[in-house]
Protein backbone atom coordinates (compact mmCIF):
# COMPACT_ATOMS: atom_id res chain seq x y z
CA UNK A 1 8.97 -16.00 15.99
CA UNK A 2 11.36 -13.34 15.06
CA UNK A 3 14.54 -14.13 12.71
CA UNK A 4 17.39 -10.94 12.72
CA UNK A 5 19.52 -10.77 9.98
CA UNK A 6 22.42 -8.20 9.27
CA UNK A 7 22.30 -6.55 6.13
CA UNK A 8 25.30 -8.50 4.11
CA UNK A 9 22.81 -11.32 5.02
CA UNK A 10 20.02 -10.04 3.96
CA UNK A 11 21.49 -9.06 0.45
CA UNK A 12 22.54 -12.59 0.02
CA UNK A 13 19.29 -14.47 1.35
CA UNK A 14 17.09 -11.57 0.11
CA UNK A 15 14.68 -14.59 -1.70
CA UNK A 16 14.50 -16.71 1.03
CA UNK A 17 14.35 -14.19 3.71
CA UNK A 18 10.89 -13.15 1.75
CA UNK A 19 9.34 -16.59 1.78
CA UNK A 20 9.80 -16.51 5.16
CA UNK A 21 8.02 -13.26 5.59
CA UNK A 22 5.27 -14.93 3.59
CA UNK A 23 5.06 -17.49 5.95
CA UNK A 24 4.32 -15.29 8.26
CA UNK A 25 7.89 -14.73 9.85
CA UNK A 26 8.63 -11.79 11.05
CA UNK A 27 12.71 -10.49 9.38
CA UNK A 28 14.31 -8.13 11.44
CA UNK A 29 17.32 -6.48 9.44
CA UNK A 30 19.29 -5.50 11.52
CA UNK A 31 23.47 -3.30 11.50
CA UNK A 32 25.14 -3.10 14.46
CA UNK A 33 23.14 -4.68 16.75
CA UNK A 34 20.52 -2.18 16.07
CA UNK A 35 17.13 -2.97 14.16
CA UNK A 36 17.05 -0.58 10.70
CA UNK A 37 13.91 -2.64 9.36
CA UNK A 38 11.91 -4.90 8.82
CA UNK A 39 10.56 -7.27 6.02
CA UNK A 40 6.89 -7.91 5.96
CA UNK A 41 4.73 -9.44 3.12
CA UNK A 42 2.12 -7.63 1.12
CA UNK A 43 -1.41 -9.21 2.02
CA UNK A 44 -4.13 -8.67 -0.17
CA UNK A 45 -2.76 -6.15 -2.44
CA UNK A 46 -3.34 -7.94 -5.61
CA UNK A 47 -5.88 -10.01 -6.70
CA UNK A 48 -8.71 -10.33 -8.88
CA UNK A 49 -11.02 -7.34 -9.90
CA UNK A 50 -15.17 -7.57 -9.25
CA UNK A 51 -16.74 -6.37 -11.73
CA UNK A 52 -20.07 -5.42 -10.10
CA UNK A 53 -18.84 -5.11 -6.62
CA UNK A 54 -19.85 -1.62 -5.80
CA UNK A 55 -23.17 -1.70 -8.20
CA UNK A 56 -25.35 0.63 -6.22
CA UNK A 57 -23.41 1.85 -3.19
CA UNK A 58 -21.78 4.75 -5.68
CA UNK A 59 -24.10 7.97 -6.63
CA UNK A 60 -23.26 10.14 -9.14
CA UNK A 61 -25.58 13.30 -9.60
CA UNK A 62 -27.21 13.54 -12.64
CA UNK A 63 -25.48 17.66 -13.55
CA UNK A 64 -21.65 15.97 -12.57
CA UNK A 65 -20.34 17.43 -15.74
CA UNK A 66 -22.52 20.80 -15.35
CA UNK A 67 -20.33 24.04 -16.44
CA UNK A 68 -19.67 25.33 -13.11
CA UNK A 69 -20.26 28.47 -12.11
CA UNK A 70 -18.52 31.61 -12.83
CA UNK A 71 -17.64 32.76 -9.09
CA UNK A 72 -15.84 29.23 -8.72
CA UNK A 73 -12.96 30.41 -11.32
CA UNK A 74 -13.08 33.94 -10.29
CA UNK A 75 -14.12 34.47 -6.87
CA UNK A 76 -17.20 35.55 -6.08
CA UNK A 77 -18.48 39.39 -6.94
CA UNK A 78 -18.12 42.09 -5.26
């Protein structure tokens, strides 16, 4: 189900108009009969931190903090 709203609406029903999104509605704002956006809720952007979850699957080589060579900060020799 779609719900349009103008904008004046929008800016007075902003809280509700974001349950709704939450719900799973989808908020078409709308001015002048023409769409302009549209309100969507964030899923699964915060929540709780793993600690653990990528033990293993992450490699870090053992020289990581190495001095790197000289031809990396000035070219290489010619």
């Amino acid at each position: 189900m779609s719900k349009n709203v103008t904008i004046e609406e929008a800016n007075g029903h902003l809280g509700e108009l974001i349950k709704l999104a939450e719900q799973g509605e989808d908020v078409v704002i709308v001015q002048n009969s023409q769409p302009k956006a549209r309100l969507v809720a964030v899923r699964g952007a915060a929540g709780a931190r793993v600690f653990g979850q990528y033990q293993g699957k992450i490699a870090v080589n053992a020289d990581f903090d190495a001095p790197l060579p000289d031809d990396f900060w000035f070219g290489p020799s010619t």
